[in-house]
C-alpha atoms as a PDB file:
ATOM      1  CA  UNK A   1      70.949  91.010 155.244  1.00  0.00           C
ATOM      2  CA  UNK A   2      72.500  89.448 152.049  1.00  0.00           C
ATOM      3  CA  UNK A   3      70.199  88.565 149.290  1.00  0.00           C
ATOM      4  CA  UNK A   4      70.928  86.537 146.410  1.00  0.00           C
ATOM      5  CA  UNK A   5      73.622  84.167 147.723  1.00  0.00           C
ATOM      6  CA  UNK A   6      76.156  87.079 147.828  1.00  0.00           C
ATOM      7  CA  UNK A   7      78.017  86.613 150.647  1.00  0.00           C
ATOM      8  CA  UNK A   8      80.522  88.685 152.929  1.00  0.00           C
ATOM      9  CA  UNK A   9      83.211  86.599 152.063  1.00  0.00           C
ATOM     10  CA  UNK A  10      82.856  86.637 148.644  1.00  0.00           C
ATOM     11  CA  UNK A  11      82.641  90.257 148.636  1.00  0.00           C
ATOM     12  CA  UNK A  12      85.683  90.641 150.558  1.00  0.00           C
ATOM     13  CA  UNK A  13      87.737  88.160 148.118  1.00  0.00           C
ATOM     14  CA  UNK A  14      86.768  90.231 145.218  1.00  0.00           C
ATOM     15  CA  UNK A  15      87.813  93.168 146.636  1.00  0.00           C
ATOM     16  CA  UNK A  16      91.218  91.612 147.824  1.00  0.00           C
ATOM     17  CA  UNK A  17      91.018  90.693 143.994  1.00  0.00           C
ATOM     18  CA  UNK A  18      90.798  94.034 142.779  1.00  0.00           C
ATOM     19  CA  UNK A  19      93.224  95.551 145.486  1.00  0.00           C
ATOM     20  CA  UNK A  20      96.068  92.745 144.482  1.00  0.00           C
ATOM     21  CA  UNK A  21      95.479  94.021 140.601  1.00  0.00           C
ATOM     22  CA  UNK A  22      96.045  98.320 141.965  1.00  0.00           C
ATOM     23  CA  UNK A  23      91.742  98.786 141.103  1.00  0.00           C
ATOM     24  CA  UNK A  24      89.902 100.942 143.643  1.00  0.00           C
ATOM     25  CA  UNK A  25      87.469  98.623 144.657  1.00  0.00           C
ATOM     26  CA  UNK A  26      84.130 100.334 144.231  1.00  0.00           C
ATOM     27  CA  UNK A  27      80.989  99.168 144.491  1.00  0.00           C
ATOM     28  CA  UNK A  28      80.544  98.469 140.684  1.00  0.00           C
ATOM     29  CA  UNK A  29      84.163  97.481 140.233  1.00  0.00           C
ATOM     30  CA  UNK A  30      83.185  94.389 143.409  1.00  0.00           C
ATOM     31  CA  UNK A  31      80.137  94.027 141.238  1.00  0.00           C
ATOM     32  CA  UNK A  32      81.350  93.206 138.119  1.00  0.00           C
ATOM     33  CA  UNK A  33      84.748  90.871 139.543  1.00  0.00           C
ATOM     34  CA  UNK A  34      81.065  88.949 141.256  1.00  0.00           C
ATOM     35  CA  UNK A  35      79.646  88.398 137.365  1.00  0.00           C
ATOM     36  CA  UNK A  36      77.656  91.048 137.641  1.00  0.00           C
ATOM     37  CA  UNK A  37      75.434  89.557 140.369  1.00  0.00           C
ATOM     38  CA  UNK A  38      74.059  90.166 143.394  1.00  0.00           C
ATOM     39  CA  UNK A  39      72.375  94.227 144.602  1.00  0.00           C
ATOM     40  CA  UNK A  40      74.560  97.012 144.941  1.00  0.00           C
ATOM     41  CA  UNK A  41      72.360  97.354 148.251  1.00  0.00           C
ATOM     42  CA  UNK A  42      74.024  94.116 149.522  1.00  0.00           C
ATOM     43  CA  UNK A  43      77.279  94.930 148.407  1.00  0.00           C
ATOM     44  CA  UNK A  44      77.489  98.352 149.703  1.00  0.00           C
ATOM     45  CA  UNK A  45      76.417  96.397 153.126  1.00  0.00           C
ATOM     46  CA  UNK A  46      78.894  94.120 152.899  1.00  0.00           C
ATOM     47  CA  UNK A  47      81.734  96.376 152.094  1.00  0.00           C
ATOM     48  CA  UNK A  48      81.223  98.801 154.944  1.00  0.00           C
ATOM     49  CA  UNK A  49      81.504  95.480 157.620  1.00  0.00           C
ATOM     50  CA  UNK A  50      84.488  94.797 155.698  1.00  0.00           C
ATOM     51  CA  UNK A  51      85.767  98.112 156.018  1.00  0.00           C
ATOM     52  CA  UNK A  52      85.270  98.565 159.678  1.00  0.00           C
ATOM     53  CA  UNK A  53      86.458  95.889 160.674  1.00  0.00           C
ATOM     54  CA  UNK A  54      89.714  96.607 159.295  1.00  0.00           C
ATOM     55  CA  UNK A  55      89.476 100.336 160.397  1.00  0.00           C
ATOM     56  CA  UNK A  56      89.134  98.456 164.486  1.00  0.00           C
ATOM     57  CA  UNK A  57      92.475  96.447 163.616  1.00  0.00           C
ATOM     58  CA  UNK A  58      94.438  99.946 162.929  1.00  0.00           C
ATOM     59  CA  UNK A  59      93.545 101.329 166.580  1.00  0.00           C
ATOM     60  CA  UNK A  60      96.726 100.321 167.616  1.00  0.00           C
ATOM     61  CA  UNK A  61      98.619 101.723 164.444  1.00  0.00           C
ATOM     62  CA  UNK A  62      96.723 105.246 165.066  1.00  0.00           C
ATOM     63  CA  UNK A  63      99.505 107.194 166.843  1.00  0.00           C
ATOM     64  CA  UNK A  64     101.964 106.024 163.619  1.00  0.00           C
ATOM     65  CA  UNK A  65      99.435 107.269 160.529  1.00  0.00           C
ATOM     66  CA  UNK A  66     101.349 110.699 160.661  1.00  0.00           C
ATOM     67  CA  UNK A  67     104.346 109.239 160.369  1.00  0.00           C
ATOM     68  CA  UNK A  68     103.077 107.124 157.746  1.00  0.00           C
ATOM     69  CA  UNK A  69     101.163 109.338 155.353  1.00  0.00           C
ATOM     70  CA  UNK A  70     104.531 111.871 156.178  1.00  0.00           C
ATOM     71  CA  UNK A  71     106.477 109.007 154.702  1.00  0.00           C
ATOM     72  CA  UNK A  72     104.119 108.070 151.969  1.00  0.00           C
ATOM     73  CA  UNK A  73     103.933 111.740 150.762  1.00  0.00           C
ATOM     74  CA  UNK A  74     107.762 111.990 150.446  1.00  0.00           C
ATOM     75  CA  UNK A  75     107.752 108.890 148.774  1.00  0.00           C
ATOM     76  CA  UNK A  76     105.853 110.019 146.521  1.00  0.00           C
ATOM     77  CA  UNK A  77     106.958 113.527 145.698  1.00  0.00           C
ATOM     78  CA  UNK A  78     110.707 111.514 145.344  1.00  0.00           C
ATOM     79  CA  UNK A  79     108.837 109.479 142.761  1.00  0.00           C
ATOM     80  CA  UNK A  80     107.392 112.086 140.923  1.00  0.00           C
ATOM     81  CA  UNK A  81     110.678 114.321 140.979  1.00  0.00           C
ATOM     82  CA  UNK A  82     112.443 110.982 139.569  1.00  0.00           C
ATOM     83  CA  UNK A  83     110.133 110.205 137.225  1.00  0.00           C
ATOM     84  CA  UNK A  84     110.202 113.776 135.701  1.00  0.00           C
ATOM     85  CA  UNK A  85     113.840 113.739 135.608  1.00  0.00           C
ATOM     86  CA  UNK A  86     113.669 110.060 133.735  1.00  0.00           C
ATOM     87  CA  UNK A  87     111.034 111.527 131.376  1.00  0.00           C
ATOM     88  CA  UNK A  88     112.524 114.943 130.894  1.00  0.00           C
ATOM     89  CA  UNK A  89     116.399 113.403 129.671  1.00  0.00           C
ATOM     90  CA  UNK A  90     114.390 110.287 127.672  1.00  0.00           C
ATOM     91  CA  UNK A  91     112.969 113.396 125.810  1.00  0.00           C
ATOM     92  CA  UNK A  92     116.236 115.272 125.565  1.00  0.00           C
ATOM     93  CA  UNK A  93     117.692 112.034 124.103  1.00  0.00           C
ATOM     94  CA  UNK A  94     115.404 111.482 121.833  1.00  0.00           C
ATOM     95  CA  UNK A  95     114.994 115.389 120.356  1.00  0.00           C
ATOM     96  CA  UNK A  96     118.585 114.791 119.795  1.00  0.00           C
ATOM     97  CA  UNK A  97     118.697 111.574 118.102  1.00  0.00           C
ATOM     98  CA  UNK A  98     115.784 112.722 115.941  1.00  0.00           C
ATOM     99  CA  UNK A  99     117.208 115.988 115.177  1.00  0.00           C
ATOM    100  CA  UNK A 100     120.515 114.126 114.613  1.00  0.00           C
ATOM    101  CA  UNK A 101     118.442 111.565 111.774  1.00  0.00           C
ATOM    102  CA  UNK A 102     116.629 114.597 110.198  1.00  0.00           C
ATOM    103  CA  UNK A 103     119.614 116.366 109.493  1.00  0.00           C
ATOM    104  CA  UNK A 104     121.581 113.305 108.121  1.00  0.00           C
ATOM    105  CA  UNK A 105     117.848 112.399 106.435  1.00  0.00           C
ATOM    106  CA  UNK A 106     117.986 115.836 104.898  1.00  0.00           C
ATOM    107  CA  UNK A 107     121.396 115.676 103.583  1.00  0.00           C
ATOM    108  CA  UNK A 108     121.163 112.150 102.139  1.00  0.00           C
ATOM    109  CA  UNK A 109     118.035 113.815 100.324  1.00  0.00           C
ATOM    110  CA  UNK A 110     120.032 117.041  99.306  1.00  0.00           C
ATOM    111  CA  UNK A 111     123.378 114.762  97.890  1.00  0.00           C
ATOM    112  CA  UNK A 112     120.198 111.962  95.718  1.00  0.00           C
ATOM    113  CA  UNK A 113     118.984 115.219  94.209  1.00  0.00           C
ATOM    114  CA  UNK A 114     122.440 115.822  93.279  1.00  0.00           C
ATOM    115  CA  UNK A 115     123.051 112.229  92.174  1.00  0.00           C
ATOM    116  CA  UNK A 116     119.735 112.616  89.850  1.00  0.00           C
ATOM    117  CA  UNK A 117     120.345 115.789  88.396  1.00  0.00           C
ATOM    118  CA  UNK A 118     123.942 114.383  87.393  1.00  0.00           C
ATOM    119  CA  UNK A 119     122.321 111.640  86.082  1.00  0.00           C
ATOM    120  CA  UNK A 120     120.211 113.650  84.292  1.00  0.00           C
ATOM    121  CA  UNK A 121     122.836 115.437  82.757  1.00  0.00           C
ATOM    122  CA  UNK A 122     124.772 112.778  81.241  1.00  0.00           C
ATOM    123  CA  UNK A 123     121.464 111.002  80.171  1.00  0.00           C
ATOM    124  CA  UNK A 124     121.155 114.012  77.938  1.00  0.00           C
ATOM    125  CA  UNK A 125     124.819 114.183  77.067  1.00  0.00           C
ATOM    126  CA  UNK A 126     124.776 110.802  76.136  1.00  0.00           C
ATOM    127  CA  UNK A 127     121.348 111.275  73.645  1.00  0.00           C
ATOM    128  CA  UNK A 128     123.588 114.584  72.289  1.00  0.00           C
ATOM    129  CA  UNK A 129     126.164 112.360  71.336  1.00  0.00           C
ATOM    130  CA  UNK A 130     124.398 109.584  69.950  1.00  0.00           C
ATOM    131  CA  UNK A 131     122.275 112.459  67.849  1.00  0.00           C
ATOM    132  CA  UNK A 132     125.435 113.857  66.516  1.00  0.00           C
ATOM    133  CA  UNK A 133     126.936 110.336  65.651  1.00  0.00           C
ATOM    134  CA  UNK A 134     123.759 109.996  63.991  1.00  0.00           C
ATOM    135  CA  UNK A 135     124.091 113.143  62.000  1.00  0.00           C
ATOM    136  CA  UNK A 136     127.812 112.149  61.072  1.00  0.00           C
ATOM    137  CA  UNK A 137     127.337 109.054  59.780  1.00  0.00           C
ATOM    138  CA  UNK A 138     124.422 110.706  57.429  1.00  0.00           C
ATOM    139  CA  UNK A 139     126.903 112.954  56.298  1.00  0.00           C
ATOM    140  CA  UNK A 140     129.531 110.615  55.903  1.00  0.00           C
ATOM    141  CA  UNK A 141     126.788 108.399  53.745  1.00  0.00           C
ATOM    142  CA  UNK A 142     126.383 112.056  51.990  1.00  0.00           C
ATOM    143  CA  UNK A 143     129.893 112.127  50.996  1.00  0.00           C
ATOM    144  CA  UNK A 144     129.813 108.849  49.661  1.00  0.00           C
ATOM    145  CA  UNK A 145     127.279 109.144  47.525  1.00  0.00           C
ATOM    146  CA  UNK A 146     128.696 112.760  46.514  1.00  0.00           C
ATOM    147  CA  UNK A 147     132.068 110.914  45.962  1.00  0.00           C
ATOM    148  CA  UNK A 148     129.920 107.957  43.886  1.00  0.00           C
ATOM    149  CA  UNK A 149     128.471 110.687  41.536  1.00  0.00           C
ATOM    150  CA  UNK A 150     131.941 112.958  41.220  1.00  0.00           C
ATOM    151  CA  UNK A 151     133.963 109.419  40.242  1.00  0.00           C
ATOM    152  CA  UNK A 152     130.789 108.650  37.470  1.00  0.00           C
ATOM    153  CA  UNK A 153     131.067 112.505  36.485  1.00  0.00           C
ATOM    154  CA  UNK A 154     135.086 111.835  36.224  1.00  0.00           C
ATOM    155  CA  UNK A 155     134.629 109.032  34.076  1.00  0.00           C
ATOM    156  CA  UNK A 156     132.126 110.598  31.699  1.00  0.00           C
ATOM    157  CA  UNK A 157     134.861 113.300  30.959  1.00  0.00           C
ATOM    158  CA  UNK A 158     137.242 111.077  30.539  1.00  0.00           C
ATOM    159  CA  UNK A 159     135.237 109.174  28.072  1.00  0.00           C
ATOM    160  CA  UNK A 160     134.487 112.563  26.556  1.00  0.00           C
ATOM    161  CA  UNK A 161     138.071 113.474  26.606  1.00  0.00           C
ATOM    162  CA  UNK A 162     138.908 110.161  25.031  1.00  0.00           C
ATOM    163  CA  UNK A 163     136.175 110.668  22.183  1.00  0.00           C
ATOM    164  CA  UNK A 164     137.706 114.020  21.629  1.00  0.00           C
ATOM    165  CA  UNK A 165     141.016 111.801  21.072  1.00  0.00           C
ATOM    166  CA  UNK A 166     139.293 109.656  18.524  1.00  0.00           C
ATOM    167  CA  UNK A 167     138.287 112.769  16.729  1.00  0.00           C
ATOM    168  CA  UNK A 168     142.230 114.329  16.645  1.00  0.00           C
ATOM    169  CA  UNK A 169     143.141 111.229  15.425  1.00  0.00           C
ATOM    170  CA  UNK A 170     140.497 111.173  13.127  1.00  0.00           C
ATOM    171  CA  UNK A 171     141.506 114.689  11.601  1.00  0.00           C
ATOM    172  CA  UNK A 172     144.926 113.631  11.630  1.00  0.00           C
ATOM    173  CA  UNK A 173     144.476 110.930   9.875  1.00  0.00           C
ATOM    174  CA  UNK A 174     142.425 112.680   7.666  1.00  0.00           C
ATOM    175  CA  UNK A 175     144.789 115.440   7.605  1.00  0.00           C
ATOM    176  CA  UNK A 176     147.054 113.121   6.177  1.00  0.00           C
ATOM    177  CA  UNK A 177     145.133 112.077   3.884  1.00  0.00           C
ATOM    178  CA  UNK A 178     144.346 115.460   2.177  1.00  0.00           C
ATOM    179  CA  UNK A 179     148.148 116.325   2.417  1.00  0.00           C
ATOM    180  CA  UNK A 180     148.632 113.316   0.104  1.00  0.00           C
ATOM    181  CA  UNK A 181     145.960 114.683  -2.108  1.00  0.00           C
ATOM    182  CA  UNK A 182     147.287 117.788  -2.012  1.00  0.00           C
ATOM    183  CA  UNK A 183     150.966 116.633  -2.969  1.00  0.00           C
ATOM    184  CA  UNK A 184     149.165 115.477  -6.258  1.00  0.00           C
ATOM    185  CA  UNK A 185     147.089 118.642  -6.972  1.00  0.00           C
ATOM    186  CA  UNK A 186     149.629 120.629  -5.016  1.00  0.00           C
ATOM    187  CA  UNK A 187     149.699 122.886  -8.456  1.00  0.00           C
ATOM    188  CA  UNK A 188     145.912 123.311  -9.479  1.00  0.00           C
ATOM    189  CA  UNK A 189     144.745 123.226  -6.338  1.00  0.00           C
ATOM    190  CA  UNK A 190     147.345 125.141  -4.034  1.00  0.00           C
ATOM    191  CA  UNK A 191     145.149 127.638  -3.214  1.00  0.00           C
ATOM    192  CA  UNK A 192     142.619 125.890  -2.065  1.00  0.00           C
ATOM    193  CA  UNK A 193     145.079 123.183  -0.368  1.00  0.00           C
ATOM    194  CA  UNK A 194     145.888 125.907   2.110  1.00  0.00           C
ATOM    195  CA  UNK A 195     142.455 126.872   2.650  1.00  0.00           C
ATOM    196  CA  UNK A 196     142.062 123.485   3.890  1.00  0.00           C
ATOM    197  CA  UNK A 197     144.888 123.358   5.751  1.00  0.00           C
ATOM    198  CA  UNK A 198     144.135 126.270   7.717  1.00  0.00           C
ATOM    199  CA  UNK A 199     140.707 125.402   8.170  1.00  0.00           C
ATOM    200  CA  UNK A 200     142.075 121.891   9.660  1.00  0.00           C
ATOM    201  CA  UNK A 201     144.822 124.050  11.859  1.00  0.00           C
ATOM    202  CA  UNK A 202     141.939 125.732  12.956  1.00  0.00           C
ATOM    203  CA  UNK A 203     139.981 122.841  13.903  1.00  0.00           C
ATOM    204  CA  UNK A 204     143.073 121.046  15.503  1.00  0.00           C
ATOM    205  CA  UNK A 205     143.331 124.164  17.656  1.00  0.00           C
ATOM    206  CA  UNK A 206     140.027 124.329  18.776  1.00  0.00           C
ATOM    207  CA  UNK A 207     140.517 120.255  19.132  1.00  0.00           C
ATOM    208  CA  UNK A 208     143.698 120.922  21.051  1.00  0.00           C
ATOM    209  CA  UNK A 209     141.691 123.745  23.333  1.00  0.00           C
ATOM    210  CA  UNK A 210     138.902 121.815  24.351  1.00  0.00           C
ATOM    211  CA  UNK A 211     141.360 118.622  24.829  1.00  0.00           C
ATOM    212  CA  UNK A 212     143.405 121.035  27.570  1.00  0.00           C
ATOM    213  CA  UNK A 213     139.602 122.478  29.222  1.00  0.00           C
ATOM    214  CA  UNK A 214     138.942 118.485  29.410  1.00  0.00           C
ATOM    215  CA  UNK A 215     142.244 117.971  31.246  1.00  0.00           C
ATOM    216  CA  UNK A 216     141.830 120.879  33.535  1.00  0.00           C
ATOM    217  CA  UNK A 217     138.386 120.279  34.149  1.00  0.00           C
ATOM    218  CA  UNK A 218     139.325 116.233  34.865  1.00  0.00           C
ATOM    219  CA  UNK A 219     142.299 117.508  37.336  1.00  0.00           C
ATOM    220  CA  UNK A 220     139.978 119.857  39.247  1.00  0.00           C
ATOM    221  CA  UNK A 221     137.383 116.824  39.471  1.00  0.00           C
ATOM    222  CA  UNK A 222     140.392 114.565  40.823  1.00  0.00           C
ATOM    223  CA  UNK A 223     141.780 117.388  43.189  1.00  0.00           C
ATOM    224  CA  UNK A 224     137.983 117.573  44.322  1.00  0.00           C
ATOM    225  CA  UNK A 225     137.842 113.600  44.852  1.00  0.00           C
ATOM    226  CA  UNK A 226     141.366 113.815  46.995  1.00  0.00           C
ATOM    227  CA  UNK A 227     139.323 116.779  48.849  1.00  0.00           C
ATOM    228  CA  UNK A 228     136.647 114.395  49.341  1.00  0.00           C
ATOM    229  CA  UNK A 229     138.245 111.541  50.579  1.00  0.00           C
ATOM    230  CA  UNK A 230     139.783 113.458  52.802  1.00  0.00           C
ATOM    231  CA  UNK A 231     137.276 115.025  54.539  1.00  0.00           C
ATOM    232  CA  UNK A 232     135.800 111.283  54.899  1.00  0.00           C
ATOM    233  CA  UNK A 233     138.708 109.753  56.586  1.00  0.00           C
ATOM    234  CA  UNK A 234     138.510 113.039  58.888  1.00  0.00           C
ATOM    235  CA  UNK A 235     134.683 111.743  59.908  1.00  0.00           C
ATOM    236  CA  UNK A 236     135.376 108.645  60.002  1.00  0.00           C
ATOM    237  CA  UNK A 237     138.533 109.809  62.311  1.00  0.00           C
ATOM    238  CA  UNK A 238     135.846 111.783  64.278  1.00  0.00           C
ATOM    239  CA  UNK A 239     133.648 109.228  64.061  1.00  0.00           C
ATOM    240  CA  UNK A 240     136.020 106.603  65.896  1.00  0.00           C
ATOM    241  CA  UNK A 241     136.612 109.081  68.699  1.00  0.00           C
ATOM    242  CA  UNK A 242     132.988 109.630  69.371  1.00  0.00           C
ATOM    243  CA  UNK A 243     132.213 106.371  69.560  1.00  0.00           C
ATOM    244  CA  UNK A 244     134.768 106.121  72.081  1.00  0.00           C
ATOM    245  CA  UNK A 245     133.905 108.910  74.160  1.00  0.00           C
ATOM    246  CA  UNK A 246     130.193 107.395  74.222  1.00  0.00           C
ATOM    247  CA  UNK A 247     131.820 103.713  75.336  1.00  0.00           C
ATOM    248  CA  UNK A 248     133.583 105.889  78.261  1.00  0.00           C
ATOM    249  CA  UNK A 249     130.148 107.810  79.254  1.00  0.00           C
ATOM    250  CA  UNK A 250     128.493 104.686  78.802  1.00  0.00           C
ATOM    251  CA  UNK A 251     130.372 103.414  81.783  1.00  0.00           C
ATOM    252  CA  UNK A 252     130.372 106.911  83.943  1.00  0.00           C
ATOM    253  CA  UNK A 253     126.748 106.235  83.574  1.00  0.00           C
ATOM    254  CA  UNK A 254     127.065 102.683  84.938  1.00  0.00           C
ATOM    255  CA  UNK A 255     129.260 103.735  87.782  1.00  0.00           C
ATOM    256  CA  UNK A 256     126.513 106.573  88.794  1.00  0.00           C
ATOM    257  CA  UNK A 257     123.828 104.178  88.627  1.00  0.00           C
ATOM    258  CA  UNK A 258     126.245 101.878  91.279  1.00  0.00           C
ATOM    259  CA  UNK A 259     126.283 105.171  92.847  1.00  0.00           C
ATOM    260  CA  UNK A 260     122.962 105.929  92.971  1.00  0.00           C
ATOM    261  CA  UNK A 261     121.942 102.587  93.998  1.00  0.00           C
ATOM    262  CA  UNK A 262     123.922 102.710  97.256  1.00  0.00           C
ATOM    263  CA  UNK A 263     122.866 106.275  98.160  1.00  0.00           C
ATOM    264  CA  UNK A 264     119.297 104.120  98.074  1.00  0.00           C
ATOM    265  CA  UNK A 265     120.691 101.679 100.582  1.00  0.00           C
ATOM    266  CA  UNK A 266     122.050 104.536 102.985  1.00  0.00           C
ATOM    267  CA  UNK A 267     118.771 105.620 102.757  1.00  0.00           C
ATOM    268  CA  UNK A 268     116.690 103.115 103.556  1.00  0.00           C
ATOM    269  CA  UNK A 269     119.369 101.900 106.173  1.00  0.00           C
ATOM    270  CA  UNK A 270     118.401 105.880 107.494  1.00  0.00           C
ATOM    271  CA  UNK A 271     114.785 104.952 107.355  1.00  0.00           C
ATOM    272  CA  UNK A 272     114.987 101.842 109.455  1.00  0.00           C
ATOM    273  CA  UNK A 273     117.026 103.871 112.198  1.00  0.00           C
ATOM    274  CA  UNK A 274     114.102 106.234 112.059  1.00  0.00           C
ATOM    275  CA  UNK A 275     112.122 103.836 112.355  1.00  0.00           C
ATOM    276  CA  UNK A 276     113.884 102.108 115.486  1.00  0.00           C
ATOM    277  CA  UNK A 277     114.052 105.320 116.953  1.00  0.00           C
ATOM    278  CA  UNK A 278     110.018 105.653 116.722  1.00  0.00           C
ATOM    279  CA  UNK A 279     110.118 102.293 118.237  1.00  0.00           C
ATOM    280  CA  UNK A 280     112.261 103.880 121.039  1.00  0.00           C
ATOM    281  CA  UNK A 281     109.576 107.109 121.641  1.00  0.00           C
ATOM    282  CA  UNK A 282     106.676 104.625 121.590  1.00  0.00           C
ATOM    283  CA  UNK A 283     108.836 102.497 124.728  1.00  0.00           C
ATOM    284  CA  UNK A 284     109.233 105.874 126.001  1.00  0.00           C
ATOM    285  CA  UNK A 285     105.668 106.786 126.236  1.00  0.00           C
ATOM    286  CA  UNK A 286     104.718 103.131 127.470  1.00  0.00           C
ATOM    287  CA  UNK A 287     107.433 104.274 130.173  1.00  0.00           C
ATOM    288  CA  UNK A 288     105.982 107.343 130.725  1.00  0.00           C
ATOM    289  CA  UNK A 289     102.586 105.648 131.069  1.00  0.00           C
ATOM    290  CA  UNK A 290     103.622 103.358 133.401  1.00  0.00           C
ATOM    291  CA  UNK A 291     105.213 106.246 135.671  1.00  0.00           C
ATOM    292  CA  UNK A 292     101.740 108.032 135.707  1.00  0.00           C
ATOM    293  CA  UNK A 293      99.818 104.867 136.296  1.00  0.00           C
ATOM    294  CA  UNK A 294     102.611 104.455 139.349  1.00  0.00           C
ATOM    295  CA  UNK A 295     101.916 107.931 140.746  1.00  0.00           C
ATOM    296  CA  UNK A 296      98.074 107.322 139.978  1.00  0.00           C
ATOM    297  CA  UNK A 297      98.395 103.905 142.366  1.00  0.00           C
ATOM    298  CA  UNK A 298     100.045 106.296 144.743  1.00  0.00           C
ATOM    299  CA  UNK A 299      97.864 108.891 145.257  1.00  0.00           C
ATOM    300  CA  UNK A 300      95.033 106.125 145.338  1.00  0.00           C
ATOM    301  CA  UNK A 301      96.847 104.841 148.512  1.00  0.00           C
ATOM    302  CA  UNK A 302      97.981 108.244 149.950  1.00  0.00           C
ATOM    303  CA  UNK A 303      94.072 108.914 149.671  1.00  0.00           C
ATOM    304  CA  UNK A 304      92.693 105.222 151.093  1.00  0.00           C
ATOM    305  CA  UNK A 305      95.609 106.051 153.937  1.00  0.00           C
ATOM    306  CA  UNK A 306      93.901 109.625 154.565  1.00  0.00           C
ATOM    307  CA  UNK A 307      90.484 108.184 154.817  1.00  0.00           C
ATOM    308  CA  UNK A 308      91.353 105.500 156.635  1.00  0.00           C
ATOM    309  CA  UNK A 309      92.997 107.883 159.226  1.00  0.00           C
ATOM    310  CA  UNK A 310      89.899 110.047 158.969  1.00  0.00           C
ATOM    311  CA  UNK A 311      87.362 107.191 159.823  1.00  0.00           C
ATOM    312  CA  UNK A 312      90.812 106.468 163.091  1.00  0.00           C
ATOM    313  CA  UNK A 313      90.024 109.637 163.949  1.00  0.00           C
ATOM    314  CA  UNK A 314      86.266 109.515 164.377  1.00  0.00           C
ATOM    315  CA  UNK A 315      86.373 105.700 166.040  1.00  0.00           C
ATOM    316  CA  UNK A 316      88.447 107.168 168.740  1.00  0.00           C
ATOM    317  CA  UNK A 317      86.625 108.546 170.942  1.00  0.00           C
ATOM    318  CA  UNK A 318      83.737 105.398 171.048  1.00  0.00           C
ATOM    319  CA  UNK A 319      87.365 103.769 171.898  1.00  0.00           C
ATOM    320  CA  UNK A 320      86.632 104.102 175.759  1.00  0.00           C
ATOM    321  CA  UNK A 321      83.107 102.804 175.801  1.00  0.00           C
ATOM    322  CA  UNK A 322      83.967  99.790 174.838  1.00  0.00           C
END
C-alpha cells in the first residue's frame, strides 16, 4: 500500500514524464522526477501495477509483436547503416578540407619565411650601404682637409719662391751696383772685380736653380691639387649615385613590408577558415552524438518491445482462466 502520499497516479505521470523526454524510467529515475520523495518500496509497487496493466491492453496486439520487433530491428539496422554512411563521408569531407588548409597553411608559412629572409637581406644591404656612404663621406672630408693643407703648402712655396725673387732682385740690384763700382776701379781693382763677378754668377746660378726646383716643385703641388679635386668630384659623383640607389631600396623595402603585411592577412584569413572548419568537426561530432543517442533510444525501445513481448508471452496462458 502507498506510503507517504505517493500515489499511483503520480507515479505513472512521472514516468510518462520521463518516457516523453527518451529516459528509461527506473525506479530512481521516477524517484528523483517525484523530488526525491516517497520509498523505492512504494514505487517499485506502483510501477509494476502500472506495467501490467499495460502488458493486459497488448493481448490483442500479441500475434503482431513479431512483426513489430521484425520491423523495429530493420529500422534500426537502416538507421545505423545510414548513420555510418553520414558519419563516414562527414569525415571524408572534412580530412579533405583539413588536409586541403594544412597544405595551403604550410605553403603560406614556407612563401613568409621567404618574405622574411628577403627582408632580411635588404635590411642588411641597406645598413651596407649606409656604412659605405658613411665611409665615403669620411674620406671625402679626408680629401678636403688633404686638399686644405696641399693649397697652404702651395702657398708657402710660393711665398718662398717669391722671397727667393726678392733676393735675385736684390743681387741684381746689387750686382749693379758693384758693376758701377767696378767701372770706376775697373783698373786697380780688375782682378778682384771679376772675382766678384763670378762669385755673383755663381750665386745667381744657384739663385736661378733653386728658383726652377721652386717652380717644379709648385707645378707638381698644382698637378697634385687637379689630382685631388678630381678624385673628389669622382666621390662626390659616387656619392650622388649611392644615395640614389639607397632612395630606390628604401622603397623596395617599403613595397616588401606592403608585401609582407598582406601575406599576414592571407594568413590570418587561413586561420579563421581553420577555425570555421573546427567549428564544422565540432557540428559534426554533436551530429554524430545525436546519431548514437538515436540508436541508443532505439535499442532502449527494441529492448522495452522484447520484454514487453516476453512478459505477452508468459500472461498467455492465465489468458483462458479468466
Amino acid at each position: 500500500m502507498a506510503r507517504g502520499g505517493i500515489t499511483q497516479p503520480l507515479v505513472e505521470d512521472a514516468r510518462n514524464r520521463l518516457l516523453a523526454r527518451s529516459i528509461h524510467p527506473s525506479i530512481d529515475a521516477i524517484r528523483a522526477e517525484l523530488g526525491n520523495t516517497g520509498s523505492k518500496t512504494t514505487i517499485s509497487g506502483h510501477l509494476k501495477a502500472i506495467e501490467a496493466r499495460e502488458s493486459t491492453r497488448l493481448d490483442d496486439e500479441a500475434l503482431l509483436s513479431g512483426h513489430v520487433t521484425e520491423l523495429v530491428g530493420q529500422l534500426a539496422q537502416q538507421l545505423r547503416q545510414d548513420a555510418q554512411e553520414t558519419i563516414e563521408q562527414a569525415q571524408q569531407r572534412h580530412q579533405a578540407e583539413a588536409s586541403s588548409l594544412r597544405e595551403a597553411l604550410a605553403a603560406q608559412t614556407t612563401e613568409s619565411e621567404q618574405q622574411r629572409k628577403r627582408n632580411d637581406a635588404l635590411a642588411q644591404e641597406r645598413n651596407d650601404l649606409q656604412a659605405e656612404v658613411t665611409a665615403l663621406r669620411e674620406a671625402l672630408s679626408n680629401l678636403q682637409g688633404h686638399g686644405r693643407a696641399q693649397a697652404q703648402r702651395i702657398e708657402d712655396l710660393t711665398e718662398q719662391v717669391q722671397d727667393k725673387q726678392r733676393q735675385v732682385d736684390s743681387l741684381e740690384e746689387k750686382h749693379g751696383h758693384a758693376r758701377e763700382a767696378l767701372e770706376h776701379y775697373r783698373g786697380s781693382v780688375k782682378e778682384q772685380r771679376e772675382q766678384d763677378q763670378r762669385r755673383h754668377e755663381q750665386q745667381v746660378q744657384q739663385v736661378q736653380a733653386e728658383q726652377r726646383q721652386l717652380q717644379q716643385a709648385l707645378s707638381v703641388k698644382r698637378d697634385e691639387q687637379t689630382q685631388a679635386t678630381r678624385e673628389t668630384t669622382r666621390i662626390f659623383t659616387e656619392l650622388t649615385e649611392s644615395r640614389k640607389l639607397l632612395d630606390h631600396l628604401k622603397q623596395q623595402f617599403r613595397e616588401e613590408t606592403l608585401a609582407h603585411r598582406r601575406t599576414a592577412n592571407q594568413r590570418a584569413r587561413l586561420k579563421q577558415d581553420v577555425t570555421a572548419l573546427r567549428d564544422g568537426q565540432v557540428a559534426s561530432e554533436e551530429q554524430k552524438r545525436v546519431i548514437n543517442e538515436s540508436k541508443a533510444q532505439i535499442e532502449r525501445l527494441a529492448t522495452e518491445l522484447k520484454i514487453k513481448n516476453e512478459m505477452l508471452t508468459r500472461l498467455l496462458p492465465v489468458a483462458p482462466e479468466k
